[in-house]
Protein backbone atom coordinates (compact mmCIF):
# COMPACT_ATOMS: atom_id res chain seq x y z
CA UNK A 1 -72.66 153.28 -22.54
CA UNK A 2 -74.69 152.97 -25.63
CA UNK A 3 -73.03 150.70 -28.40
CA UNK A 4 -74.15 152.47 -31.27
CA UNK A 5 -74.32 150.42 -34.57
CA UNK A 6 -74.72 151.86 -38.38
CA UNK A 7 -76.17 150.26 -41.08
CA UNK A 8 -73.94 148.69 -43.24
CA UNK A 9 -73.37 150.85 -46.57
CA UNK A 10 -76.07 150.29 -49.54
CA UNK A 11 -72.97 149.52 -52.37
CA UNK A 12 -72.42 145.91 -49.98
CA UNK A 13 -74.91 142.96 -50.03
CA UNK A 14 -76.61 142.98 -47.32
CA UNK A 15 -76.39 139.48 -45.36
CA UNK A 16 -79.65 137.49 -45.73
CA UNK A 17 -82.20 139.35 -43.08
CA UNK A 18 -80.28 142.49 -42.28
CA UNK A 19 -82.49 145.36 -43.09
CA UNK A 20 -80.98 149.21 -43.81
CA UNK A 21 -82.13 152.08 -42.12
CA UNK A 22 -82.24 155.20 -41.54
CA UNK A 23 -81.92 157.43 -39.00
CA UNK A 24 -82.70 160.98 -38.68
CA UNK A 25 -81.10 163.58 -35.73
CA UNK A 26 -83.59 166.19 -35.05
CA UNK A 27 -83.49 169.00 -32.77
CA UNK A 28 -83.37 172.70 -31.99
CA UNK A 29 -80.54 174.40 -32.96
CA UNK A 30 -77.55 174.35 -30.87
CA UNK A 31 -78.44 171.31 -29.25
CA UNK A 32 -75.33 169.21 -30.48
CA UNK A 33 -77.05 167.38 -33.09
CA UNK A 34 -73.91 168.11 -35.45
CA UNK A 35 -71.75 167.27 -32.81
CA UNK A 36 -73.30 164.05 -31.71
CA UNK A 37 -72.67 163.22 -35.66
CA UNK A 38 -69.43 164.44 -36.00
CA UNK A 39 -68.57 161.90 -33.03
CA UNK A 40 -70.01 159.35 -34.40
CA UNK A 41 -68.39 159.24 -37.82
CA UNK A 42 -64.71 160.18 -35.67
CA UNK A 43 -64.57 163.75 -37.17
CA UNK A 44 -64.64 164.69 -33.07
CA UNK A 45 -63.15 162.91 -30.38
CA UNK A 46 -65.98 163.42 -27.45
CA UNK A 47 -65.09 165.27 -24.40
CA UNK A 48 -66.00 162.00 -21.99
CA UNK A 49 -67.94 158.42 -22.76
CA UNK A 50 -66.95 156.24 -25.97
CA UNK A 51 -68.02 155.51 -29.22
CA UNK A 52 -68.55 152.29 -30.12
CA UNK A 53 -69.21 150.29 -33.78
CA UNK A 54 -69.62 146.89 -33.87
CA UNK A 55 -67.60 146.65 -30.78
CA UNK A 56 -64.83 148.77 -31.76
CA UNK A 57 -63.87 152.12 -30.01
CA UNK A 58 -63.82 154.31 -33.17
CA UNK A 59 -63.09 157.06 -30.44
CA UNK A 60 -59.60 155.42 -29.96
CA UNK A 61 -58.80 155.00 -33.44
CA UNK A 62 -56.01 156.80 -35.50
CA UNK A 63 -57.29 159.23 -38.01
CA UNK A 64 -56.45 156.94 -40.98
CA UNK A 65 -58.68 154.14 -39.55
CA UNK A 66 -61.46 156.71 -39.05
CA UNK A 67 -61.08 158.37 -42.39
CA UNK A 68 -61.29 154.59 -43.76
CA UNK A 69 -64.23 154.13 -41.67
CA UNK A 70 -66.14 156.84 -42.80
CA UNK A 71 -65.52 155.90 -46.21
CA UNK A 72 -66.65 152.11 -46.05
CA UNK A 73 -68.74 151.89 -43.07
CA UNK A 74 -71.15 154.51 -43.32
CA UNK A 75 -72.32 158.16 -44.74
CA UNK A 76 -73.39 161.54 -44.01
CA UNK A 77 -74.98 164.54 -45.71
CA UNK A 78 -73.94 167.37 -43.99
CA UNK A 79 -75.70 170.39 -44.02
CA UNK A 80 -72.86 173.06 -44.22
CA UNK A 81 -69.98 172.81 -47.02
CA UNK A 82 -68.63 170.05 -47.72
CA UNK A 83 -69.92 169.98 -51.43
CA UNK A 84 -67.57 171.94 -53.90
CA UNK A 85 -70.04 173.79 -56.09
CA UNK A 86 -67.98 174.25 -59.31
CA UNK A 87 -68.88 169.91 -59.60
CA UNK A 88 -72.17 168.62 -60.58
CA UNK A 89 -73.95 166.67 -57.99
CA UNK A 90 -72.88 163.14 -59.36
CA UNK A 91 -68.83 164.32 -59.55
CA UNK A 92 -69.07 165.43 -55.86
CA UNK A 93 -70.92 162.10 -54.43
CA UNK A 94 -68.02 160.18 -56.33
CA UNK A 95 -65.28 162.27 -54.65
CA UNK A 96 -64.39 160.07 -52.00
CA UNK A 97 -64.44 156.66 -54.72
CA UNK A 98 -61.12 158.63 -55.49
């Protein structure tokens, strides 16, 4: 199994000589690019294999944990709906500061 390990979050110092990056999940459609994601950041529990960050088996984690995860650890832009389009851009990035 692949440990697969984020970037830590751009609002924390970085330690001295870790760099961000990026990553970007390309593919035809209906090749489980979303899925892969959604797995990742312990929206979806994967049908067989773990997830792993830093060490830890976010696949085995309660949903609190994972929600708290996905809020400190790393981020997303989804492509489908999660934006509520009566808020302006900045209101709906904030959202989950709330």
């Amino acid at each position: 199994m692949a440990d697969v390990r984020l970037p830590q979050p751009a609002f924390r110092p970085n330690p001295p000589g870790v760099v961000l990056e990026s990553l970007a999940v390309m593919g035809p459609s209906g090749s489980g690019k979303s899925t892969l994601l959604h797995c990742l950041a312990g929206i979806e529990r994967p049908d067989s294999g773990e997830v792993l960050l830093d060490g830890e088996r976010v696949d085995q984690l309660r949903e609190p944990a994972r929600s708290e995860l996905r809020r400190t650890a790393f981020g997303f832009v989804f492509q489908s709906g999660q934006l509520l389009p009566e808020l302006p851009a900045d209101e709906n990035v904030a959202l989950p500061l709330m």
